[in-house]
C-alpha atoms as a PDB file:
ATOM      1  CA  UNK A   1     -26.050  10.198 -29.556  1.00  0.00           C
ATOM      2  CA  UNK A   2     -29.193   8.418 -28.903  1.00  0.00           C
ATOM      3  CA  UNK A   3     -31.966  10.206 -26.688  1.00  0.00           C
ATOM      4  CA  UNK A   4     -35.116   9.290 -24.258  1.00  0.00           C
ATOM      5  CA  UNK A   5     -37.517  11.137 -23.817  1.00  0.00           C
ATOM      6  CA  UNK A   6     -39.692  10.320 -20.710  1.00  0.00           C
ATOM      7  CA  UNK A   7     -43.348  12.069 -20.039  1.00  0.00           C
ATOM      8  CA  UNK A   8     -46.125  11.967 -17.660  1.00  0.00           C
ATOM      9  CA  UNK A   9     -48.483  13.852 -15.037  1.00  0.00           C
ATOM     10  CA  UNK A  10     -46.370  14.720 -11.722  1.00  0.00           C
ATOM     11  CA  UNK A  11     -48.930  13.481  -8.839  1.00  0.00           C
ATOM     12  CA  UNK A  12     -46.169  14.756  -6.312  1.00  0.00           C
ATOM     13  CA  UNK A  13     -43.988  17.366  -7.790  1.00  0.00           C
ATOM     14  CA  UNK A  14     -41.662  17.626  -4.772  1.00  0.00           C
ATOM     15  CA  UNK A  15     -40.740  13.624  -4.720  1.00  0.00           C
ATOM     16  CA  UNK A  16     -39.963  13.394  -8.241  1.00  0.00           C
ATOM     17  CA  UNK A  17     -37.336  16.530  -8.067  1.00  0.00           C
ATOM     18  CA  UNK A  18     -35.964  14.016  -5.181  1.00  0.00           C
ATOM     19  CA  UNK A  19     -36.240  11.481  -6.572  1.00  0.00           C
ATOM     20  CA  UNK A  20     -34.227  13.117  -9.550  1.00  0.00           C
ATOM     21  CA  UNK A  21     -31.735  14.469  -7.185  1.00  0.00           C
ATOM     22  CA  UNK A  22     -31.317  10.851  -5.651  1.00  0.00           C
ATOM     23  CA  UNK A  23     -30.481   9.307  -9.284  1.00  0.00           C
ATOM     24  CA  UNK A  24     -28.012  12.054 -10.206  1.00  0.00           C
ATOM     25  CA  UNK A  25     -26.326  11.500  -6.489  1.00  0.00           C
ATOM     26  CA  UNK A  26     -26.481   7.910  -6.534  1.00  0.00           C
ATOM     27  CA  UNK A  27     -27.003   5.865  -9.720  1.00  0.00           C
ATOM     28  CA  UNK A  28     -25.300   8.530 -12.007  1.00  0.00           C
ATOM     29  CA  UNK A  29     -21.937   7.353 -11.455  1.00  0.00           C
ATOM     30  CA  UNK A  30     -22.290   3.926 -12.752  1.00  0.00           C
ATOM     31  CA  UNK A  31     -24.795   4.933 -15.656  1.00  0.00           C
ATOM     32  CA  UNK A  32     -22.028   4.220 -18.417  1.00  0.00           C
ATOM     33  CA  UNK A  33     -22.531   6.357 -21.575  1.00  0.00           C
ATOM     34  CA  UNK A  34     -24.697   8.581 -19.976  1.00  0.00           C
ATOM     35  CA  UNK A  35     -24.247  12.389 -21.371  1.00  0.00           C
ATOM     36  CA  UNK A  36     -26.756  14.594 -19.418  1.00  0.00           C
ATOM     37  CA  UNK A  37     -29.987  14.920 -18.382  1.00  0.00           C
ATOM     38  CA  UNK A  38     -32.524  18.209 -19.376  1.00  0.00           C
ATOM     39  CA  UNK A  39     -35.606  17.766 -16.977  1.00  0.00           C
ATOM     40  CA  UNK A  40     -38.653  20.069 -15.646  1.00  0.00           C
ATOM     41  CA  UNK A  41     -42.067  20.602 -14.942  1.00  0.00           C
ATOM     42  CA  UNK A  42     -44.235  23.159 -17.245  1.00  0.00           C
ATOM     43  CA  UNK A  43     -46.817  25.357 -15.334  1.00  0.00           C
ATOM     44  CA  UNK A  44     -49.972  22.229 -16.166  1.00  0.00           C
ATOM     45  CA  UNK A  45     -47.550  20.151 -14.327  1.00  0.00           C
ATOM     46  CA  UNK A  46     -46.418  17.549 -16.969  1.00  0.00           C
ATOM     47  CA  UNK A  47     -42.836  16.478 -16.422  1.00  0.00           C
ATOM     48  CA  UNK A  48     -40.497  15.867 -19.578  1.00  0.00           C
ATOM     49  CA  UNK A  49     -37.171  14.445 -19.254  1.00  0.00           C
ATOM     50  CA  UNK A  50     -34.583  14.270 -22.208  1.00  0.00           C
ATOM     51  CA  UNK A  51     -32.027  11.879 -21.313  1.00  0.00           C
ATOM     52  CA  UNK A  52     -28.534  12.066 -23.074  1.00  0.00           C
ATOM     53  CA  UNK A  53     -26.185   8.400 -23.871  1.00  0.00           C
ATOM     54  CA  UNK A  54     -23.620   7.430 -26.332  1.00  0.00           C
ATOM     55  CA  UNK A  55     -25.459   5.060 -27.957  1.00  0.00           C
ATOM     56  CA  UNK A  56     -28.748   3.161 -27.525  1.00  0.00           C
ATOM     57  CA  UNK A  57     -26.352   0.456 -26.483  1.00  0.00           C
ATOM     58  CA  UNK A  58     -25.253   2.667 -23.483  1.00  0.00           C
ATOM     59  CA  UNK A  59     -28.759   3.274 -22.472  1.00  0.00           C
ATOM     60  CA  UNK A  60     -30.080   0.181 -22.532  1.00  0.00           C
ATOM     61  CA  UNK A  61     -26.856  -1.082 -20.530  1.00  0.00           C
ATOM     62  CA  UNK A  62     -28.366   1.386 -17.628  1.00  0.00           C
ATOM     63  CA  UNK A  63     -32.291   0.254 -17.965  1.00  0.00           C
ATOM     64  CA  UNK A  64     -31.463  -3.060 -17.066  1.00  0.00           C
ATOM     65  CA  UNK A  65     -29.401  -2.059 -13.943  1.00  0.00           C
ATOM     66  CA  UNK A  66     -30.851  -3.635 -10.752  1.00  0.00           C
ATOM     67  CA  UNK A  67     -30.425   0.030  -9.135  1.00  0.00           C
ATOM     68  CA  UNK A  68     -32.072   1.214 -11.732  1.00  0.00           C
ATOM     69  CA  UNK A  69     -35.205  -0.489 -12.008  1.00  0.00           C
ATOM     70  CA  UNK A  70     -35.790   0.185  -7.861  1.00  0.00           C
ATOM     71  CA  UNK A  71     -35.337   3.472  -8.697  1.00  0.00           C
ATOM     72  CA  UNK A  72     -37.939   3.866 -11.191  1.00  0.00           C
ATOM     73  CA  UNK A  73     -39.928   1.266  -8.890  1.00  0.00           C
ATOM     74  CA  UNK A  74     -40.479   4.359  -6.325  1.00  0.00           C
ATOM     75  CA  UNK A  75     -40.237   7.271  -8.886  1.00  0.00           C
ATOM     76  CA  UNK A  76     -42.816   6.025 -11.123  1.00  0.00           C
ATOM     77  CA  UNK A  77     -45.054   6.422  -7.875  1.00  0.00           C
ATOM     78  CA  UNK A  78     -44.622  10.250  -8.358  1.00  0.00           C
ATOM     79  CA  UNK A  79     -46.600  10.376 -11.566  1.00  0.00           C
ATOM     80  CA  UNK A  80     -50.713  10.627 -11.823  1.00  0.00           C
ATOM     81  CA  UNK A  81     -51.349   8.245 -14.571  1.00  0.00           C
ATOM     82  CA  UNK A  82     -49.192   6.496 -17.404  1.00  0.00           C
ATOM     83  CA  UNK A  83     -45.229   7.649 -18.529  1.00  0.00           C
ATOM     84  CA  UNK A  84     -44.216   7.596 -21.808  1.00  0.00           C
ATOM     85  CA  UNK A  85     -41.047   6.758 -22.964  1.00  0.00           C
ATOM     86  CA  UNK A  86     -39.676   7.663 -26.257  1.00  0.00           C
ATOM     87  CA  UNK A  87     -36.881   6.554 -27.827  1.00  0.00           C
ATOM     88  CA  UNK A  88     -34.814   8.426 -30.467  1.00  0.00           C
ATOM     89  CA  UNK A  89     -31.995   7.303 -32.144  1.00  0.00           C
ATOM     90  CA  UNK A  90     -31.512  10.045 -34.343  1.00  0.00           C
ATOM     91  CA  UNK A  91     -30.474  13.250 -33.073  1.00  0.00           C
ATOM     92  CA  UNK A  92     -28.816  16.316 -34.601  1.00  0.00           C
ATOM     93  CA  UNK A  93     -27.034  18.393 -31.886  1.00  0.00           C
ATOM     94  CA  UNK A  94     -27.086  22.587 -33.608  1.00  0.00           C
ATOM     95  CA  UNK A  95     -25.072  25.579 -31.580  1.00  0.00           C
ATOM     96  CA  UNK A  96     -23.253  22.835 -29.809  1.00  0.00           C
ATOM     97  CA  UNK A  97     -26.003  20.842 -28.665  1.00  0.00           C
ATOM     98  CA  UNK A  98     -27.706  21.252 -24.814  1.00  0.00           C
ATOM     99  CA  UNK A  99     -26.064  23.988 -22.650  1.00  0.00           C
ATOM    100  CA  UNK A 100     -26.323  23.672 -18.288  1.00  0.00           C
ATOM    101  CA  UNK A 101     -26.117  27.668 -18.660  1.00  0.00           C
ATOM    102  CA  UNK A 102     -29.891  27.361 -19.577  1.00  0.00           C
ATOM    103  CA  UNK A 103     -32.405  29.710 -17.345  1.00  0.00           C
ATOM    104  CA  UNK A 104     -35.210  28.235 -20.059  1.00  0.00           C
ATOM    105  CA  UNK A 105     -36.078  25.135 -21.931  1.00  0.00           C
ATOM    106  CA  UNK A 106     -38.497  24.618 -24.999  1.00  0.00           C
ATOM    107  CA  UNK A 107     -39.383  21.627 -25.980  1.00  0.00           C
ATOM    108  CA  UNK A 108     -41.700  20.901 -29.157  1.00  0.00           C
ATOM    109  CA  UNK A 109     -43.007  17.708 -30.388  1.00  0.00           C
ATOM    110  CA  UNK A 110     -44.970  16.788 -33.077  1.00  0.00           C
ATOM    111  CA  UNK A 111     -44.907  14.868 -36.114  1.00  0.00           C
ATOM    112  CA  UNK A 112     -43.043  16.096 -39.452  1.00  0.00           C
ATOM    113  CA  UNK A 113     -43.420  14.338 -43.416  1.00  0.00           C
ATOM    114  CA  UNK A 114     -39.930  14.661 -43.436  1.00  0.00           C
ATOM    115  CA  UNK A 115     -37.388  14.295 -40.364  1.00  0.00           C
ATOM    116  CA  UNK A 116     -33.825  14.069 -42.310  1.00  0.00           C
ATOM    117  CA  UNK A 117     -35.021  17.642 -44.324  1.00  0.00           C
ATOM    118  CA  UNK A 118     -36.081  18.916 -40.266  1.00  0.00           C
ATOM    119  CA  UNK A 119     -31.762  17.440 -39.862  1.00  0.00           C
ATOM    120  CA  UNK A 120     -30.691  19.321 -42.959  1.00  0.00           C
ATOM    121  CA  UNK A 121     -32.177  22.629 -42.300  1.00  0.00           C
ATOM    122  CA  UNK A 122     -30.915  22.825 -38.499  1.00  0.00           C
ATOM    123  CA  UNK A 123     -27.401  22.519 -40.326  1.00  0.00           C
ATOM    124  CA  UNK A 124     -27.776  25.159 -42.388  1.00  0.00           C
ATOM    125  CA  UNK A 125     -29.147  27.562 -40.511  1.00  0.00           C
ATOM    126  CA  UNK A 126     -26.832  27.444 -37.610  1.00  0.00           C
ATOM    127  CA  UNK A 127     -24.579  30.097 -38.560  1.00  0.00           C
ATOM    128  CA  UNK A 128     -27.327  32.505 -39.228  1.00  0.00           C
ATOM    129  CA  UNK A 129     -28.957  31.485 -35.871  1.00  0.00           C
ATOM    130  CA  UNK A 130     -25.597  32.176 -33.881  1.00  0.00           C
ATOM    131  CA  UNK A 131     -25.483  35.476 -35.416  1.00  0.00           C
ATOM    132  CA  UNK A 132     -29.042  36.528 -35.177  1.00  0.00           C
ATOM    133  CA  UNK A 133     -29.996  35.174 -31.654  1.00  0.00           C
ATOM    134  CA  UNK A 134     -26.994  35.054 -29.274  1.00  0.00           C
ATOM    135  CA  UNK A 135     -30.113  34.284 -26.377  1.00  0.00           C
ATOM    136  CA  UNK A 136     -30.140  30.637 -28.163  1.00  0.00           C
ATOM    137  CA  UNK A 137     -27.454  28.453 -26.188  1.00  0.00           C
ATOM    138  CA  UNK A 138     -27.902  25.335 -28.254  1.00  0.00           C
ATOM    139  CA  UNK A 139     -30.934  22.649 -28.900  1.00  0.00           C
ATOM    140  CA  UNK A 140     -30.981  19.173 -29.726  1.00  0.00           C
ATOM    141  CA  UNK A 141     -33.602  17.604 -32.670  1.00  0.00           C
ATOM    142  CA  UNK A 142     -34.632  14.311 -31.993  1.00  0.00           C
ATOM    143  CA  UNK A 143     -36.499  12.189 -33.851  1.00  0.00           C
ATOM    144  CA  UNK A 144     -38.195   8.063 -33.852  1.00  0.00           C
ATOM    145  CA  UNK A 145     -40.933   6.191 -35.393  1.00  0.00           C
ATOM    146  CA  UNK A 146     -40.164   7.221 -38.862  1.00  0.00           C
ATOM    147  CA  UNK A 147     -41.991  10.538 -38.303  1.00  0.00           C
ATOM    148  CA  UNK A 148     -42.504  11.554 -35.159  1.00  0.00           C
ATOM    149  CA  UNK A 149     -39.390  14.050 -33.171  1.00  0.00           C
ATOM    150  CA  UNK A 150     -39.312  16.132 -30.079  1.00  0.00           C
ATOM    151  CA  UNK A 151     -37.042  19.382 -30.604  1.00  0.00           C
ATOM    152  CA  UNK A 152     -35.468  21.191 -27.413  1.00  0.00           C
ATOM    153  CA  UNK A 153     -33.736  24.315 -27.721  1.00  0.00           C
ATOM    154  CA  UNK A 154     -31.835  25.845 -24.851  1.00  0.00           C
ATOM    155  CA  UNK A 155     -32.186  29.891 -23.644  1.00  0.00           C
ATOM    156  CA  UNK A 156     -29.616  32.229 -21.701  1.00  0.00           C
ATOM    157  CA  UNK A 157     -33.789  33.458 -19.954  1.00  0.00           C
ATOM    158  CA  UNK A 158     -37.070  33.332 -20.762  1.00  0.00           C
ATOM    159  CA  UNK A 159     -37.473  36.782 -20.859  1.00  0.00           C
ATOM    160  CA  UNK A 160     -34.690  37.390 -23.694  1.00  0.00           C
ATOM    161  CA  UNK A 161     -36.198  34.494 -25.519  1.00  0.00           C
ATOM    162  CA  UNK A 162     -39.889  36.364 -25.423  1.00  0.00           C
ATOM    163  CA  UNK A 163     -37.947  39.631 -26.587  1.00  0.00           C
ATOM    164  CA  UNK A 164     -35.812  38.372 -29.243  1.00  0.00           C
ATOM    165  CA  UNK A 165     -39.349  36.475 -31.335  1.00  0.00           C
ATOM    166  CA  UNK A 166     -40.442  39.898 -31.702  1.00  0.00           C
ATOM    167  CA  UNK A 167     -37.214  40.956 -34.277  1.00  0.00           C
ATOM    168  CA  UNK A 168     -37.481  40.475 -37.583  1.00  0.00           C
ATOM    169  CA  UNK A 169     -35.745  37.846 -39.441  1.00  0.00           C
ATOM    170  CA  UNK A 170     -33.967  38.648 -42.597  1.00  0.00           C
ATOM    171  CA  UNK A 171     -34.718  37.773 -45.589  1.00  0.00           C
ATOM    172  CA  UNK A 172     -32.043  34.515 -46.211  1.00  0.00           C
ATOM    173  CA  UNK A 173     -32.986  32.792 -42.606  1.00  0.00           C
ATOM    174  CA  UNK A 174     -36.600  33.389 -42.959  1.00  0.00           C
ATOM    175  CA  UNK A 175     -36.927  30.795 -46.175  1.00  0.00           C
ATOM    176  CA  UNK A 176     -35.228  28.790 -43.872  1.00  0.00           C
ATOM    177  CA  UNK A 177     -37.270  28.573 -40.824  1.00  0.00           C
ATOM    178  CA  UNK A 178     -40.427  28.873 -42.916  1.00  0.00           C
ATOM    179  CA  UNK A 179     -39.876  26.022 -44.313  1.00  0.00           C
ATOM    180  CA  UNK A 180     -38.943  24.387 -41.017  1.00  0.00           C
ATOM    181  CA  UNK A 181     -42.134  25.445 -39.889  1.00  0.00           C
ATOM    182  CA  UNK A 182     -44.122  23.856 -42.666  1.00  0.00           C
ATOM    183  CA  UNK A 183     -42.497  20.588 -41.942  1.00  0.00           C
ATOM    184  CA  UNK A 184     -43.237  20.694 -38.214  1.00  0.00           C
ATOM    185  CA  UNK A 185     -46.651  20.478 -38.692  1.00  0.00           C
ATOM    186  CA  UNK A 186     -48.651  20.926 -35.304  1.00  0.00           C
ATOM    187  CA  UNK A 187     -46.652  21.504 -32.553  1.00  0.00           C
ATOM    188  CA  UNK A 188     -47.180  20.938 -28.665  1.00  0.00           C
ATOM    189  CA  UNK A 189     -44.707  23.446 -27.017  1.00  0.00           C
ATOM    190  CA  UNK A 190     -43.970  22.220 -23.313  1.00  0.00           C
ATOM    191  CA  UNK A 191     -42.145  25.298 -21.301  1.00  0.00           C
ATOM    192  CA  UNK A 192     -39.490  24.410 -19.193  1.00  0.00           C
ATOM    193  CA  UNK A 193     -39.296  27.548 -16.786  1.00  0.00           C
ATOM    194  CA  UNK A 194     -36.511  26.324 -14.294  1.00  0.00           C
ATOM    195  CA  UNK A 195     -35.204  23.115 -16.150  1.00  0.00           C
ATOM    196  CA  UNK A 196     -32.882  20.878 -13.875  1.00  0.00           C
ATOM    197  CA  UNK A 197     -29.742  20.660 -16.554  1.00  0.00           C
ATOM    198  CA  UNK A 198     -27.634  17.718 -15.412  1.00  0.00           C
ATOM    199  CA  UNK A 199     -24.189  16.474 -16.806  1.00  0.00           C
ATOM    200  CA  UNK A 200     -21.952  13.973 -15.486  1.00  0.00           C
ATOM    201  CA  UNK A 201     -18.255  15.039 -13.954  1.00  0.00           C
ATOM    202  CA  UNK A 202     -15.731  15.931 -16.510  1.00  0.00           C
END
């Protein structure tokens, strides 16, 4: 799986969600590779899109689309100053990955001494994670640049999410996410209250 990750200031919140509607409607269907799409705006209005391909192959296929590049043409209009794009070709899917079920979307990125230990760790603690917190659908780990990654994990609601930090963690998992912790170093967190969770037709 590879994933982008695209940033910026929304100028003109209400354009860019149609302008997102118009690419899922309308360019979608010949976007080959594509997997999904995990979108929003968090409350100091940045907008962060994750978007989901095959293969880097797959997503460079749809850049260079002539449909494409008119659509970003008028959607990049929606933004108050520059977009970032990031692009990660390592990602570790944990819980199964992304889940449309979402009512809430965290996203963290920041900048870890060690990505492929961030990999491992995911791995292992799945199991415990399924058990412990049955609010957490799924969440993707990305990373690029050698040491940079943007982590989004996927909630049944916001509210269950807030409730279930508050329980303690035994004693096995803890070790775990501590040293998780350590190797995420500082973290932006970018709250995804009503994410737009988009996956093409089966």
């Amino acid at each position: 799986m590879f994933i982008q990750v695209i940033q910026g200031k929304a100028a003109d919140p209400d354009r860019l969600r149609r302008c997102m509607d118009r690419w899922t409607e309308e360019l979608q269907p010949g976007a080959v590779g594509y997997l999904g799409t995990t979108c929003g705006l968090c409350n100091d209005g940045t907008f962060i899109a994750l978007a989901r391909f095959e293969s880097e192959e797959a997503a460079r296929r749809n850049s260079a689309r002539p449909e494409q590049g008119a659509w970003w043409a008028e959607t990049e209009q929606c933004f108050d100053g520059p977009v970032t794009f990031m692009d990660c070709p390592e990602v570790t899917q944990w819980l199964g990955g992304g889940s449309d079920e979402a009512g809430f979307v965290q996203v963290m990125e920041g900048h870890t001494r060690d990505a492929g230990r961030m990999h491992e760790l995911l791995t292992q603690s799945t199991d415990r994670v399924r058990e412990l917190r049955p609010e957490i659908l799924g969440g993707t780990l990305a990373t690029f640049g050698g040491d940079a990654y943007v982590e989004a994990v996927y909630f049944t609601s916001e509210d269950e999410a807030r409730a279930a930090e508050k329980l303690e963690i035994p004693d096995d998992l803890r070790s775990l996410l501590e040293e998780e912790s350590k190797l995420m170093g500082e973290v932006e967190y970018y709250d995804l209250h009503h994410p737009m969770l988009v996956s093409p037709p089966r």
